[in-house]
C-alpha atoms as a PDB file:
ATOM      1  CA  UNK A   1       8.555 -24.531 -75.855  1.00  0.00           C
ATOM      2  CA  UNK A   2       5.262 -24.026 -77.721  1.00  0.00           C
ATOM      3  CA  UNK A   3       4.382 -27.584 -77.097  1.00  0.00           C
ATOM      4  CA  UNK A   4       5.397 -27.983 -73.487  1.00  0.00           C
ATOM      5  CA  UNK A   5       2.661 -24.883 -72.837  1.00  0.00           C
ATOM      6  CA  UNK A   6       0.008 -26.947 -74.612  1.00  0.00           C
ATOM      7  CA  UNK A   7       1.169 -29.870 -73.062  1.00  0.00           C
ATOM      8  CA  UNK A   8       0.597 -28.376 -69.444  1.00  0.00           C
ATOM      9  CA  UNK A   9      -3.184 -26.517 -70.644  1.00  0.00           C
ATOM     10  CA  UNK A  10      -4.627 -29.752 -71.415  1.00  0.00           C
ATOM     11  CA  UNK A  11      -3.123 -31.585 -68.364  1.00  0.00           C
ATOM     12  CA  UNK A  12      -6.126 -33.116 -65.959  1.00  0.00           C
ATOM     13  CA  UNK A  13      -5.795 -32.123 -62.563  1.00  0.00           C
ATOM     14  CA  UNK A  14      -5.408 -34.953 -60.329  1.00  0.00           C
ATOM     15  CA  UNK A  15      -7.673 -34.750 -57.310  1.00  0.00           C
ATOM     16  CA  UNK A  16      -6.434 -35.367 -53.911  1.00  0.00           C
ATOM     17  CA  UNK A  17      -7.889 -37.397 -51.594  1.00  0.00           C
ATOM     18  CA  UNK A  18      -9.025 -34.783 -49.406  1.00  0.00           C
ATOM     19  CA  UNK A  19     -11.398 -33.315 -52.330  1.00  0.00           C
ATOM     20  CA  UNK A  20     -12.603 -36.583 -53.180  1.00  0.00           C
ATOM     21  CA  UNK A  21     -13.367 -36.763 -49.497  1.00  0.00           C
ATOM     22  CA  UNK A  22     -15.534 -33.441 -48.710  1.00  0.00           C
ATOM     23  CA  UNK A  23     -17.008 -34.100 -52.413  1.00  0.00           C
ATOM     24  CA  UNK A  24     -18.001 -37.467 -51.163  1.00  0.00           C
ATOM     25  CA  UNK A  25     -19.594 -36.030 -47.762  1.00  0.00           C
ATOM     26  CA  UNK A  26     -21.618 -33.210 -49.509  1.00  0.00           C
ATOM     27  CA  UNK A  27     -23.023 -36.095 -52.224  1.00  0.00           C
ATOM     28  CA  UNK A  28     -24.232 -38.308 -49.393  1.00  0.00           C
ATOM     29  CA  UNK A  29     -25.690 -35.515 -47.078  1.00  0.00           C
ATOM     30  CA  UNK A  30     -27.488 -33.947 -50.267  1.00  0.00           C
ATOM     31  CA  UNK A  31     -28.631 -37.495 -51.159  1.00  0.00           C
ATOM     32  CA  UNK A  32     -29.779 -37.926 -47.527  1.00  0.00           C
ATOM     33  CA  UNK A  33     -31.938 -34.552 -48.066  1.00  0.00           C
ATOM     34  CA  UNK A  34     -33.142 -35.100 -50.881  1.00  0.00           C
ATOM     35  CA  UNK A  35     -34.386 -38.255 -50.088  1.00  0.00           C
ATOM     36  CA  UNK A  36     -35.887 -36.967 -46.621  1.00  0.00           C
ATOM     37  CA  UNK A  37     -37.944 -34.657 -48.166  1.00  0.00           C
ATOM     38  CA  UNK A  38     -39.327 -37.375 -50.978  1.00  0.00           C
ATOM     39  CA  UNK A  39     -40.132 -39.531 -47.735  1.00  0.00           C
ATOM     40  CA  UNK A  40     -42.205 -36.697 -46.611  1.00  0.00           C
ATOM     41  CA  UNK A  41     -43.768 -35.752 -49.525  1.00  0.00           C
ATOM     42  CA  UNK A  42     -44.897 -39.063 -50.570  1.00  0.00           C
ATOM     43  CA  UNK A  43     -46.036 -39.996 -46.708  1.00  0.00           C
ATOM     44  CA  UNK A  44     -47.847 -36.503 -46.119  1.00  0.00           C
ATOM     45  CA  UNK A  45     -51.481 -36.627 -44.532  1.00  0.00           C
ATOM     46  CA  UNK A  46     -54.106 -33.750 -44.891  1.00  0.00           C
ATOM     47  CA  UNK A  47     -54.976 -33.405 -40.825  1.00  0.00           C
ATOM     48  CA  UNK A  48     -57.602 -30.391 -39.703  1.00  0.00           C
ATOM     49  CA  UNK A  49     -56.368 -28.180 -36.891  1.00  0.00           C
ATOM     50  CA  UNK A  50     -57.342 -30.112 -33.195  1.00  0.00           C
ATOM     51  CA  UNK A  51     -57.948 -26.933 -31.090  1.00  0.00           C
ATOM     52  CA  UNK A  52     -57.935 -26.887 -27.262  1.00  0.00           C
ATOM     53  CA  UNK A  53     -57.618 -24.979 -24.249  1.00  0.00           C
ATOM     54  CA  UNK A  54     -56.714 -24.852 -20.534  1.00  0.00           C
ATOM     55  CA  UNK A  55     -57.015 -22.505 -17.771  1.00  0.00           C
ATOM     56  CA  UNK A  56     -55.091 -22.016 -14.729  1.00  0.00           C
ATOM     57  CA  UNK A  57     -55.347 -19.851 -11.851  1.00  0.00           C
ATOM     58  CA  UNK A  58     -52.472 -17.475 -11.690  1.00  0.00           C
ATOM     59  CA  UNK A  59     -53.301 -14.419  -9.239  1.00  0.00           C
ATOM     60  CA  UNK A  60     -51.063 -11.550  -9.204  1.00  0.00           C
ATOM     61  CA  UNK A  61     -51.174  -7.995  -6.937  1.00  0.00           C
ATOM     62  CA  UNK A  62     -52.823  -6.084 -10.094  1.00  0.00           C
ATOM     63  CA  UNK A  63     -55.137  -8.693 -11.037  1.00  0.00           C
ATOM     64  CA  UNK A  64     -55.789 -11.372  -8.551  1.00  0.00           C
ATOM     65  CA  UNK A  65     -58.944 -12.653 -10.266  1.00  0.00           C
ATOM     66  CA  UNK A  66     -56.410 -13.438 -13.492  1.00  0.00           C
ATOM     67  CA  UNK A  67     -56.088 -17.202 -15.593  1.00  0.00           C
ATOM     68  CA  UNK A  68     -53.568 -17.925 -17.682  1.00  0.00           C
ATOM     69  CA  UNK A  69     -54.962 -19.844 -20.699  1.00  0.00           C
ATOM     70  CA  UNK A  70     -53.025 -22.274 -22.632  1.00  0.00           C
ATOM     71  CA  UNK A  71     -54.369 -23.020 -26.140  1.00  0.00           C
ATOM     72  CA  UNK A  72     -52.978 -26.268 -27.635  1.00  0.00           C
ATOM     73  CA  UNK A  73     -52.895 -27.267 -31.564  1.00  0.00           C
ATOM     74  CA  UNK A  74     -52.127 -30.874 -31.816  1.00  0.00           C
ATOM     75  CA  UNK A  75     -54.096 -30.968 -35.433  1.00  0.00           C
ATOM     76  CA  UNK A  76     -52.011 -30.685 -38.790  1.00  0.00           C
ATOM     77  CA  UNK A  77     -52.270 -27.777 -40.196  1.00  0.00           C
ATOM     78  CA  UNK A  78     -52.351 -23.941 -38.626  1.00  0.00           C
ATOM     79  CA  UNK A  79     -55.721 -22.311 -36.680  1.00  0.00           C
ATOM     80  CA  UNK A  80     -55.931 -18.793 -37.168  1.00  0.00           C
ATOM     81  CA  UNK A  81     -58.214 -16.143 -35.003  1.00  0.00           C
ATOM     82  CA  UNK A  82     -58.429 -18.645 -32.407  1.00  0.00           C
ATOM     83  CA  UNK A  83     -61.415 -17.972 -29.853  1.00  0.00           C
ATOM     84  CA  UNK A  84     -61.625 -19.157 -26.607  1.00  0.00           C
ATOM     85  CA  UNK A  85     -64.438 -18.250 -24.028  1.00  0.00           C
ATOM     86  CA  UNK A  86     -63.934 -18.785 -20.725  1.00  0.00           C
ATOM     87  CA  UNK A  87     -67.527 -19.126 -18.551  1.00  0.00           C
ATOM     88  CA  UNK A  88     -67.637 -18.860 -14.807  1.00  0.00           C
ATOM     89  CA  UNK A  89     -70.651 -20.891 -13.507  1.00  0.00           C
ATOM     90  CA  UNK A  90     -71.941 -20.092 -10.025  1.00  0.00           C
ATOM     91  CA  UNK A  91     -75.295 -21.936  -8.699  1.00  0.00           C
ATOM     92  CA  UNK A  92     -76.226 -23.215 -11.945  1.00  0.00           C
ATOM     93  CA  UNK A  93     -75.669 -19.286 -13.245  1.00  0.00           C
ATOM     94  CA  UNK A  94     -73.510 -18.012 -15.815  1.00  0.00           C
ATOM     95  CA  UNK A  95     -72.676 -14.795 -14.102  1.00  0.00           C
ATOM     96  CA  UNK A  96     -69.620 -13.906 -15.880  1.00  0.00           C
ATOM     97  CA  UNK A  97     -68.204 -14.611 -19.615  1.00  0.00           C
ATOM     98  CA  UNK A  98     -64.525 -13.625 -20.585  1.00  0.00           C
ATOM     99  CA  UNK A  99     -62.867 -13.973 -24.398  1.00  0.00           C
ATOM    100  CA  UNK A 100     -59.650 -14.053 -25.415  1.00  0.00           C
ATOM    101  CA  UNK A 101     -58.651 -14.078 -29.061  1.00  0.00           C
ATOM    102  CA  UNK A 102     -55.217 -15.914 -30.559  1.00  0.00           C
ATOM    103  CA  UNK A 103     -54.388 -14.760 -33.662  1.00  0.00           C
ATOM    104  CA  UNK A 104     -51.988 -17.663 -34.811  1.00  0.00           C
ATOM    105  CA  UNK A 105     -51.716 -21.061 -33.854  1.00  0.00           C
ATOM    106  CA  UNK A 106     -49.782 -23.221 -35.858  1.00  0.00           C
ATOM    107  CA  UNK A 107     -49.813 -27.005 -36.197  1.00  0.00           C
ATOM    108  CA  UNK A 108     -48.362 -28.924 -33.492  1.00  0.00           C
ATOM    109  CA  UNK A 109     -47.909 -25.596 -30.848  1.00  0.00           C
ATOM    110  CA  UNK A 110     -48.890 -24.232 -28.060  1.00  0.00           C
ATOM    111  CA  UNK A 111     -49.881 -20.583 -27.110  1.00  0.00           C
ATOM    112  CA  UNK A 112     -49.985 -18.607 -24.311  1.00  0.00           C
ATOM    113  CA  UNK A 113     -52.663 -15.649 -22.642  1.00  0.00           C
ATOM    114  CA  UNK A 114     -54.072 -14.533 -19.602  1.00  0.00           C
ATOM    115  CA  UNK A 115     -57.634 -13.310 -18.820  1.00  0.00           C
ATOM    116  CA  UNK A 116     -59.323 -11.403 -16.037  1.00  0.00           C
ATOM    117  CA  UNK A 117     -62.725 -12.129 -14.836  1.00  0.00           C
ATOM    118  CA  UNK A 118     -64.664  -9.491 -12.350  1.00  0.00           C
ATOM    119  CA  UNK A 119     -65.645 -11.640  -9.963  1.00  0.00           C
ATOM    120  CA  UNK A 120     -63.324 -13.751  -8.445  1.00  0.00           C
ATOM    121  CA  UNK A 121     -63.383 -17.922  -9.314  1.00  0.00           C
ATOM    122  CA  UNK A 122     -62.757 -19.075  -6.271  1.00  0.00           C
ATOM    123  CA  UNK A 123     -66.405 -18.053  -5.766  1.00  0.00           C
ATOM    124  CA  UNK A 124     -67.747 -19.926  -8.472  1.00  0.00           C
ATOM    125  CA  UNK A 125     -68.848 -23.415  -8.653  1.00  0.00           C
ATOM    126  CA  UNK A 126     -67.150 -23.674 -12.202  1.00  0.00           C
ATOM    127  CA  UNK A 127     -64.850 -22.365 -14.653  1.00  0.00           C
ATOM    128  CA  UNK A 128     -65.390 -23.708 -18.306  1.00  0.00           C
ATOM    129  CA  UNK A 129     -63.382 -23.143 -21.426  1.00  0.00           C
ATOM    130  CA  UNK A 130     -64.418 -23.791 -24.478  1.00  0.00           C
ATOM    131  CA  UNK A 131     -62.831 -22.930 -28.233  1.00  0.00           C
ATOM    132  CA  UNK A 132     -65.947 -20.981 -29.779  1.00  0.00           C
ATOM    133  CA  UNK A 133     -64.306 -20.270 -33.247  1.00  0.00           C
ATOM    134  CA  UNK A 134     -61.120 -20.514 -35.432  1.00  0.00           C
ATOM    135  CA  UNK A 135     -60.176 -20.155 -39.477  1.00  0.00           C
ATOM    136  CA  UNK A 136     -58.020 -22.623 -41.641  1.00  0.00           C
ATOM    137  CA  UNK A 137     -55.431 -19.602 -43.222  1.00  0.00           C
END
């Protein structure tokens, strides 16, 4: 009796096919990972943030003289304290200046804001934006 108990403590347990199975699945999608990430590792490319902005006329009953900006970041890395200045230009004049400050952009995004100039734009000859300043974190 002694020897049948040994007998059964040292038997190997025989894996079924459905273990061998899921153990096969998680090997291939951890290779597949694994291997992913090496890919990206060894093809990564150092690429400064590419900073950009666009203005659109969107009027509302508060603020009918209102833009909403869109600042792009199609660089490769993240902008932070993103400035953009928005000029109105009327009759070779620069009557009218607004600013509007992101504080995160990250690589490859695109943010959202809304400004309100004074005077209205529909008066001007021009509307320029222009991205006066933004930090590497």
């Amino acid at each position: 009796m002694g020897t049948d108990k040994r007998q059964e403590d040292h038997k190997v347990d025989k894996k079924n096919w459905l273990e061998w199975l899921v153990f096969g699945i998680s090997l291939i999608v951890l290779l597949v990972i694994f291997g992913y990430l090496v890919y990206q590792t060894a093809n990564y490319s150092y690429k400064d943030p590419e900073v950009y902005a666009k203005g659109v006329p969107a009027p509302s009953e508060l603020a009918p003289n209102r833009y909403k900006v869109t600042v792009y970041n199609k660089g490769g890395t993240t902008a932070e304290e993103v400035i953009v200045e928005f000029t109105l230009y009327s009759q070779g004049q620069e009557p009218e200046v607004s600013e509007l400050t992101i504080p995160f952009s990250p690589k490859e995004s695109e943010r959202e804001g809304w400004i309100i100039f004074r005077n209205s734009p529909a008066n001007a000859d021009s509307v320029i934006a222009r991205i006066v300043s933004y930090k590497k974190p």
